[in-house]
Protein backbone atom coordinates (compact mmCIF):
# COMPACT_ATOMS: atom_id res chain seq x y z
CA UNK A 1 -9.13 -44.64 17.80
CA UNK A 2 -6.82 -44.12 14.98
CA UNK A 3 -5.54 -40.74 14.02
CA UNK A 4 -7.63 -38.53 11.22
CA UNK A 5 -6.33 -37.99 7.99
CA UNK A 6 -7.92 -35.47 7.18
CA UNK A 7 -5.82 -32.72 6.58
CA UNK A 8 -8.50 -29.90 7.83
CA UNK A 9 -8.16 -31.49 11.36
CA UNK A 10 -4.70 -32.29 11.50
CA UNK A 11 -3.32 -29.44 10.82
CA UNK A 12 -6.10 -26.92 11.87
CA UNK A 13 -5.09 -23.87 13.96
CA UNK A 14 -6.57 -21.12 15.74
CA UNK A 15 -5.51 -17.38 15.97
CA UNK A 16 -4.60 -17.98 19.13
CA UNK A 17 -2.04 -20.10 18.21
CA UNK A 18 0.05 -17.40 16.83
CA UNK A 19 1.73 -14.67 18.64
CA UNK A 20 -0.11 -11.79 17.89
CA UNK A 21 1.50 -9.24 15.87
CA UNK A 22 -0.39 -6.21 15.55
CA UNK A 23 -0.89 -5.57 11.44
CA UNK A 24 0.68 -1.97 11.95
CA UNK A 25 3.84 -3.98 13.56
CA UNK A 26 4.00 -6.34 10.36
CA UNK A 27 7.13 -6.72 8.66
CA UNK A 28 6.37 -8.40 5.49
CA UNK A 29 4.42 -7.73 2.27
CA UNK A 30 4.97 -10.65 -0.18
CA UNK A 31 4.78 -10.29 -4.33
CA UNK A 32 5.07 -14.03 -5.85
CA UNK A 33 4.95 -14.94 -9.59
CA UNK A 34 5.46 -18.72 -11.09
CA UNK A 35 4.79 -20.59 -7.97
CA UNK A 36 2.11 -22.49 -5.98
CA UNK A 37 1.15 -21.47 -2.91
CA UNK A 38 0.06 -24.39 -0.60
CA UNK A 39 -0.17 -26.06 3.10
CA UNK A 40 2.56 -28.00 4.52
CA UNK A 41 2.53 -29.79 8.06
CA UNK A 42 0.20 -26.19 9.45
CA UNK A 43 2.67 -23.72 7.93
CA UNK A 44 2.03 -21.90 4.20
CA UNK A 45 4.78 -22.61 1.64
CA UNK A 46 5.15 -20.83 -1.72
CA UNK A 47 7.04 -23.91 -4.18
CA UNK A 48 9.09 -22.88 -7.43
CA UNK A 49 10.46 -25.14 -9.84
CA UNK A 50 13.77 -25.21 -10.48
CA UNK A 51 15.45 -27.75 -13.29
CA UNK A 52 17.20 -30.02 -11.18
CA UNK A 53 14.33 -30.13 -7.83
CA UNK A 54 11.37 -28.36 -6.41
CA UNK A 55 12.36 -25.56 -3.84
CA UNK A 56 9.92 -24.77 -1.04
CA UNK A 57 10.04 -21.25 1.04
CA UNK A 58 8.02 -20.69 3.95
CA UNK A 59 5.81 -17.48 4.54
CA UNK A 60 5.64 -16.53 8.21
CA UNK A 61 1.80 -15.42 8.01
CA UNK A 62 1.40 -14.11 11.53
CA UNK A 63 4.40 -11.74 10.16
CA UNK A 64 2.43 -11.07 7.21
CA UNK A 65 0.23 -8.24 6.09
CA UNK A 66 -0.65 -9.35 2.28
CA UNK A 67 0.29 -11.46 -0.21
CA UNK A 68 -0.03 -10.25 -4.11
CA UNK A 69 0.05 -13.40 -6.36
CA UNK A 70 1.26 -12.31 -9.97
CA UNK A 71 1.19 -14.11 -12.88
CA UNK A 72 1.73 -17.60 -12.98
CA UNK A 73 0.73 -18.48 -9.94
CA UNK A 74 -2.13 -21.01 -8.09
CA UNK A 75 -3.17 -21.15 -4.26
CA UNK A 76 -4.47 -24.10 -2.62
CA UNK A 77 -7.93 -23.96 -0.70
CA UNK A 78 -5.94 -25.28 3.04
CA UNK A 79 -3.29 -22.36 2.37
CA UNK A 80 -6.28 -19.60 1.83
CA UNK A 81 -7.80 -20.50 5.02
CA UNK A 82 -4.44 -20.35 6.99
CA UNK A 83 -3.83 -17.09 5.35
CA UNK A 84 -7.23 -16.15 6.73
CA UNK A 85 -6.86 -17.14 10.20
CA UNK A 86 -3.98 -15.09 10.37
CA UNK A 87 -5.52 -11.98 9.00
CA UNK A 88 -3.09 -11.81 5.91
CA UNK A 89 -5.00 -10.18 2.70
CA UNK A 90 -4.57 -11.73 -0.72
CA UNK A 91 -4.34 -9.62 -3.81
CA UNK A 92 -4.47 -10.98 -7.47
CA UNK A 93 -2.47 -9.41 -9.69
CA UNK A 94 -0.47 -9.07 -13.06
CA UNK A 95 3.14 -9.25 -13.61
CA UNK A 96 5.10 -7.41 -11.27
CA UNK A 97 2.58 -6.60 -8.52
CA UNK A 98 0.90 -3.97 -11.60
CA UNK A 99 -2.42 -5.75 -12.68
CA UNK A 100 -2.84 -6.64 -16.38
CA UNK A 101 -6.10 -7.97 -16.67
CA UNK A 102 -8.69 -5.96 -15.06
CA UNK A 103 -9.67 -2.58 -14.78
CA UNK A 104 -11.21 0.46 -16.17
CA UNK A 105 -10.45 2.65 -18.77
CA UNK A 106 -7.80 4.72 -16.48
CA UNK A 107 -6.56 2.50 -14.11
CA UNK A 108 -6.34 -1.24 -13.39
CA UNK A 109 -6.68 -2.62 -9.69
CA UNK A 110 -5.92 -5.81 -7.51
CA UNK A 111 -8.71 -8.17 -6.50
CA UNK A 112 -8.43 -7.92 -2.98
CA UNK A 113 -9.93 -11.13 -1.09
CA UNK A 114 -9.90 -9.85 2.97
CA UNK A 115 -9.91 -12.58 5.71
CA UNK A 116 -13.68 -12.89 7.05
CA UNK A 117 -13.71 -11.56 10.27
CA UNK A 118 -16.45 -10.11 12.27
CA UNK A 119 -14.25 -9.66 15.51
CA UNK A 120 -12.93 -6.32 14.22
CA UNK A 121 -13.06 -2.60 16.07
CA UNK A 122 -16.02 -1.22 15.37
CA UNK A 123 -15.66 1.94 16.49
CA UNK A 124 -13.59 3.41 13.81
CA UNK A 125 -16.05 2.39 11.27
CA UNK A 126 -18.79 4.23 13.33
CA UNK A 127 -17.12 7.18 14.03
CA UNK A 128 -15.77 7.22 10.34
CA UNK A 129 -20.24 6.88 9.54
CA UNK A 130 -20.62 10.19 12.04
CA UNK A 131 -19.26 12.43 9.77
CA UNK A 132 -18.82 10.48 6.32
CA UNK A 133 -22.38 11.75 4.87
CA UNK A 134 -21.51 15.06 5.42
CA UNK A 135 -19.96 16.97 2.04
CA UNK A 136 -18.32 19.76 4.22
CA UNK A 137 -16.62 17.30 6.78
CA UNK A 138 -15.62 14.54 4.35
CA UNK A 139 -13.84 17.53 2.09
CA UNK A 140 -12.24 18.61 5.85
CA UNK A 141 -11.20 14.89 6.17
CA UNK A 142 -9.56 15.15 2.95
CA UNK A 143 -7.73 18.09 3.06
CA UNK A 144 -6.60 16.57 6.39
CA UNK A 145 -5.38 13.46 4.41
CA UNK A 146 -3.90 15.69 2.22
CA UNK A 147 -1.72 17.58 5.26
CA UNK A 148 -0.45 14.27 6.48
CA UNK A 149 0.65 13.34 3.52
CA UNK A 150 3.41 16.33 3.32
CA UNK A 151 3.67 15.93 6.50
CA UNK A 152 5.22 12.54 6.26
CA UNK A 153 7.06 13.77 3.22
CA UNK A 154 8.75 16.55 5.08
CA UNK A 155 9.63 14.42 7.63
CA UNK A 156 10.73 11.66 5.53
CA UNK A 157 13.07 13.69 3.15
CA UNK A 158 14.66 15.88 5.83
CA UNK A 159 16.12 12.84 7.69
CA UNK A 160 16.63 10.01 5.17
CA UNK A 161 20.30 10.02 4.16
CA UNK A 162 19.96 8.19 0.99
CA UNK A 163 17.24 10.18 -0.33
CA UNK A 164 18.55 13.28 0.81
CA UNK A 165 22.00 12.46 -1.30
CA UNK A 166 19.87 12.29 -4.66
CA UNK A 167 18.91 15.62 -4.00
CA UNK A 168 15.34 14.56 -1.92
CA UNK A 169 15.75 16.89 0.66
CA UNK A 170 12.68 18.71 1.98
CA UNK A 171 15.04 21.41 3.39
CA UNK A 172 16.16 22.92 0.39
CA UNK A 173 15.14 26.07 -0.63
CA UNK A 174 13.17 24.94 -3.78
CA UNK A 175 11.37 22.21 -2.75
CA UNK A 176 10.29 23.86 0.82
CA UNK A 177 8.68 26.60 -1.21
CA UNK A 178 7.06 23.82 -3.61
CA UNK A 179 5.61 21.92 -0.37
CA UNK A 180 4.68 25.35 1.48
CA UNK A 181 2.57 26.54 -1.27
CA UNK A 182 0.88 23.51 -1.73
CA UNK A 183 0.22 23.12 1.75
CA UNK A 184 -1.77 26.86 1.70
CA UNK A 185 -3.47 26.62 -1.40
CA UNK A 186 -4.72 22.31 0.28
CA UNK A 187 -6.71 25.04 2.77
CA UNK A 188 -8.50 27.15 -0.30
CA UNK A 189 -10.09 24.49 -2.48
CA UNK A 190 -13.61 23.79 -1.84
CA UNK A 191 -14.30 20.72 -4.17
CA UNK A 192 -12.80 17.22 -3.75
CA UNK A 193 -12.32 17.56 -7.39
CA UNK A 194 -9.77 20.64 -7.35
CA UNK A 195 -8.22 19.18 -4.33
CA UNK A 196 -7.31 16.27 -6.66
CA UNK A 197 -6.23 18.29 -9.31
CA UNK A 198 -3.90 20.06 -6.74
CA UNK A 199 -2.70 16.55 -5.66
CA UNK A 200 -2.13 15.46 -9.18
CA UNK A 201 -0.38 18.90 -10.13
CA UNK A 202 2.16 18.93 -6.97
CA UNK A 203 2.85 14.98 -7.90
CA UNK A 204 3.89 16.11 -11.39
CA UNK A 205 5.99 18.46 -10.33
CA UNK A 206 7.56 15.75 -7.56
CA UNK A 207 7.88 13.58 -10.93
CA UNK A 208 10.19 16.42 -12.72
CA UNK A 209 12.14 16.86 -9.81
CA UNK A 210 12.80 13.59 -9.13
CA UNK A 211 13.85 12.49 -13.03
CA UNK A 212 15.87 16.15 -12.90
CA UNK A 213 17.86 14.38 -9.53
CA UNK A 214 18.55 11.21 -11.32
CA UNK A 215 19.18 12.34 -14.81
CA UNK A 216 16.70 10.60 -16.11
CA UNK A 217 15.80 12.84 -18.44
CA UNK A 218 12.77 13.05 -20.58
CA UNK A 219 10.49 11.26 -18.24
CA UNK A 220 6.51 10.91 -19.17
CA UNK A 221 4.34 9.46 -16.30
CA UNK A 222 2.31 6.30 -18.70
CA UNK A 223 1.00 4.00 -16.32
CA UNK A 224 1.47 1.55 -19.47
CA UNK A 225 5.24 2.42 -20.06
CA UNK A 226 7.51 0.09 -20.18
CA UNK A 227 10.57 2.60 -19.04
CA UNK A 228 11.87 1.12 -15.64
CA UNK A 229 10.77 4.31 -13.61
CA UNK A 230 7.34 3.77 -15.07
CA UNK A 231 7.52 0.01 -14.67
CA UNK A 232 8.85 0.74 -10.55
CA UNK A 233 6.31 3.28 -10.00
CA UNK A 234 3.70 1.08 -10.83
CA UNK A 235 5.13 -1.86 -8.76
CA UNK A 236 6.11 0.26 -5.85
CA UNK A 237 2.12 1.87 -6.12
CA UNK A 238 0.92 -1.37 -5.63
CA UNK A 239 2.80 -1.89 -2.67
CA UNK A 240 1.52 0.85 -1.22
CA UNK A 241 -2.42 -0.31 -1.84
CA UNK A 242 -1.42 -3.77 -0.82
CA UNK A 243 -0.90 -1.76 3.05
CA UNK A 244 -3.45 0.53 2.46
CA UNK A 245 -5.94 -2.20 1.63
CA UNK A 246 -4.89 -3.88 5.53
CA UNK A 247 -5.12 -0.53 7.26
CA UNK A 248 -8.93 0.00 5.97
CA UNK A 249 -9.46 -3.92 6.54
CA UNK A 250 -8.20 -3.89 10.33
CA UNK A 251 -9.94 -1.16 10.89
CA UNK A 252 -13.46 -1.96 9.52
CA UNK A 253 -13.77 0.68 7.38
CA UNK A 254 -14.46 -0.51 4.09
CA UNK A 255 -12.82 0.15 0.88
CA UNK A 256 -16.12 2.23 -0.72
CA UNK A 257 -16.22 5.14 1.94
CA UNK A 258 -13.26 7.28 0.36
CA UNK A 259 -12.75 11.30 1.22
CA UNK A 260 -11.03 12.15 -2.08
CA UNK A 261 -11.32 9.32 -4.97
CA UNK A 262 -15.01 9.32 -5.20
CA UNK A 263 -18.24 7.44 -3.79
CA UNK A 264 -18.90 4.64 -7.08
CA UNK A 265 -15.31 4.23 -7.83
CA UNK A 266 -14.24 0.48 -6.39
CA UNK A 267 -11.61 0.68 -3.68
CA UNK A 268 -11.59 4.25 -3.37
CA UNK A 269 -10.48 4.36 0.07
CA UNK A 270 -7.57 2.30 -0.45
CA UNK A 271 -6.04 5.10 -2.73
CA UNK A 272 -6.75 7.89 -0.38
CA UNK A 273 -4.41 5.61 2.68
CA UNK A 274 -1.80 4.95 0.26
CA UNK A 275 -1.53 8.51 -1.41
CA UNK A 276 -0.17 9.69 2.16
CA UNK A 277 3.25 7.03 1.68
CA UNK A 278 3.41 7.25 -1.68
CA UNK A 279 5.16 10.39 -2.89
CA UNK A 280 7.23 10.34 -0.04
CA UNK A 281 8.78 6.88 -0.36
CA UNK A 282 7.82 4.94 -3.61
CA UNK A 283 8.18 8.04 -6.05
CA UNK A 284 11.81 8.96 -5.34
CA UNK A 285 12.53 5.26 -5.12
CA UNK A 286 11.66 4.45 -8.24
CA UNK A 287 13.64 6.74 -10.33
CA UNK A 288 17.09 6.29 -7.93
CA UNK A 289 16.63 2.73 -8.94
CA UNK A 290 15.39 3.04 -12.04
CA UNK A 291 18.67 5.46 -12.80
CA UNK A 292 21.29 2.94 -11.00
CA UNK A 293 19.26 -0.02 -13.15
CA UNK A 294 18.52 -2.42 -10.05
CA UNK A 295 16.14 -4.95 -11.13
CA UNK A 296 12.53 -5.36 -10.29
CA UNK A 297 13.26 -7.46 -7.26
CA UNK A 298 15.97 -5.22 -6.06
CA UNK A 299 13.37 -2.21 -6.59
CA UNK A 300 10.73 -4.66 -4.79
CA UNK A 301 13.20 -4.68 -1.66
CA UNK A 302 14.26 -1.56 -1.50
CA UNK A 303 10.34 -0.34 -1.22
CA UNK A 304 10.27 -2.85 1.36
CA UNK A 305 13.01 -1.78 3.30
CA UNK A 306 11.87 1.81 3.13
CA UNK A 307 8.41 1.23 4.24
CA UNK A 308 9.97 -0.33 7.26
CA UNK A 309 12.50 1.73 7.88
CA UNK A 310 10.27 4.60 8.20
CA UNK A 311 6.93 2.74 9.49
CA UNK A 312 4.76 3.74 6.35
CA UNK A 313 2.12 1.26 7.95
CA UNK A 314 2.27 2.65 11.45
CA UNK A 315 1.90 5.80 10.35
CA UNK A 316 -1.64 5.36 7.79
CA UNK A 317 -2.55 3.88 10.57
CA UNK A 318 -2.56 6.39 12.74
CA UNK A 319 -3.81 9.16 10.03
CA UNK A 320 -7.08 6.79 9.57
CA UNK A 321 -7.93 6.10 12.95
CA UNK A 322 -7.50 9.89 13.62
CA UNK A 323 -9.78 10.83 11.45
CA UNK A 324 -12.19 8.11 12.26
CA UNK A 325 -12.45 9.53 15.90
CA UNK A 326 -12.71 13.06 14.92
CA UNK A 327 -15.08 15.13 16.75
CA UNK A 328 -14.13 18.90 16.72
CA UNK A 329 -14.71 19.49 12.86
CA UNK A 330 -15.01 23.02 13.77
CA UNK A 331 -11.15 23.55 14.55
């Protein structure tokens, strides 16, 4: 019998095939722009043109958590399905991992397409069903989001050298007081609504700080600026959702069941896991790099390095499946 050609059976996989890496355990989180992305003898390449030949890279999917594809860019049907059987989420995007062309009046979003899997945990998404329909307990669960987010801040800028040498240094007299009267008055709201007004006002304040640490005065936050803190801020945000859209996705919880962003609003729950990493690593990022003028792809690797550095996956992870399992609301 001769051999197929048919690329769907040649070059077919299984999950199997791939040493399992857990998606908490991933290294990688890919932004592309101007390329193709296709399937090459069972492996996914991205190709670029270049004036003199066309340059292939390899993307090690089972190393992957998701891929945003920016402007300029196509996708092959044979690479989506490897990128599926891997578990690797695909985002569509703008330019520079902020999205351009759709959204609402306040805020613009990534398609998300999520590898179709029924073989996921289900008891996260259960226990996450126990208490979601409750007002009381889903304000509890946000307040507890809330906490873990300074917690990881704390943590984060007491023991990171570089940030703490730009003045991010949660041990300092000023910004201890800042985080320990946030933390008290997280405890005394009673709506989701002033609990995101606290969030917002304590992020504002991070926002002064940080331009008053890189002297980058006269900072405005305009999620349509084209300032480079602005511009990394919205890149480095969109890292952040690209890992908090694979924490809700491994777990089973879907994207609609948010504690603090609201019950219509479309990938709710992806804010809530990626507010608890963002202040802590892509805010102070941004305006070191913006101040010391690295370009977006240095700013793109630096937020890269720093989520890995101080497992930002591992550790939304771990607040999410937390909550998910909570029984003793009462404490």
């Amino acid at each position: 019998m001769s051999k197929s050609n048919n690329p769907y059976t040649d070059n077919s996989f299984v999950s199997s095939d791939l040493k399992t890496i857990l998606h908490s355990k991933r290294a990688n989180i890919y932004y592309l722009s101007h390329c193709r992305v296709m399937q090459k003898d069972g492996r996914v390449l991205y190709l670029t043109e270049d004036d003199k030949a066309n340059l292939y890279y390899n993307i090690p999917i089972a190393n992957t958590t998701c891929l945003l594809l920016g402007t300029g860019t196509s996708v092959t049907q044979a690479a989506m399905r490897l990128l599926s059987q891997a578990g690797v989420l695909v985002g569509f995007c703008g330019g520079g991992g902020t999205p351009l062309f759709m959204g609402t009046e306040r805020e613009v979003h990534v398609e998300w397409m999520t590898p179709q899997s029924e073989y996921r945990p289900t008891e996260y998404m259960q226990g996450w069903m126990q208490w979601w329909w409750d007002d009381d307990k889903r304000l509890a669960a946000a307040k507890l989001m809330q906490h873990a987010r300074l917690d990881y801040l704390q943590a984060i800028w007491s023991k990171d050298p570089d940030l703490r040498q730009h003045g991010f240094d949660s041990r300092s007299e000023a910004i201890q007081s800042l985080l320990t009267d946030n933390i008290r008055q997280i405890n005394e709201q009673q709506e989701t609504m002033h609990l995101l007004q606290l969030e917002a006002r304590l992020t504002k304040k991070l926002y002064r700080l940080a331009a008053e640490n890189t002297g980058y005065s006269g900072f405005s936050r305009d999620h349509e600026g084209i300032d480079k803190a602005n511009g990394f801020l919205n890149h480095g945000n969109y890292l952040a959702y690209g890992l908090g859209a694979t924490t809700a996705w491994v777990l089973g919880i879907p994207h609609g069941f948010a504690v603090m962003h609201g019950k219509t609003r479309r990938g709710a729950l992806v804010f809530d896991i990626a507010d608890i990493v963002k202040d802590a690593l892509v805010l102070p990022l941004a305006f070191i790099c913006a101040s010391e003028n690295l370009s977006e792809q240095e700013f793109r690797q630096e937020c890269l390095n720093m989520f890995t550095r101080h497992k930002a996956l591992d550790y939304m992870f771990e607040a999410v499946k937390t909550l998910a399992i909570k029984k003793d609301w009462d404490e």
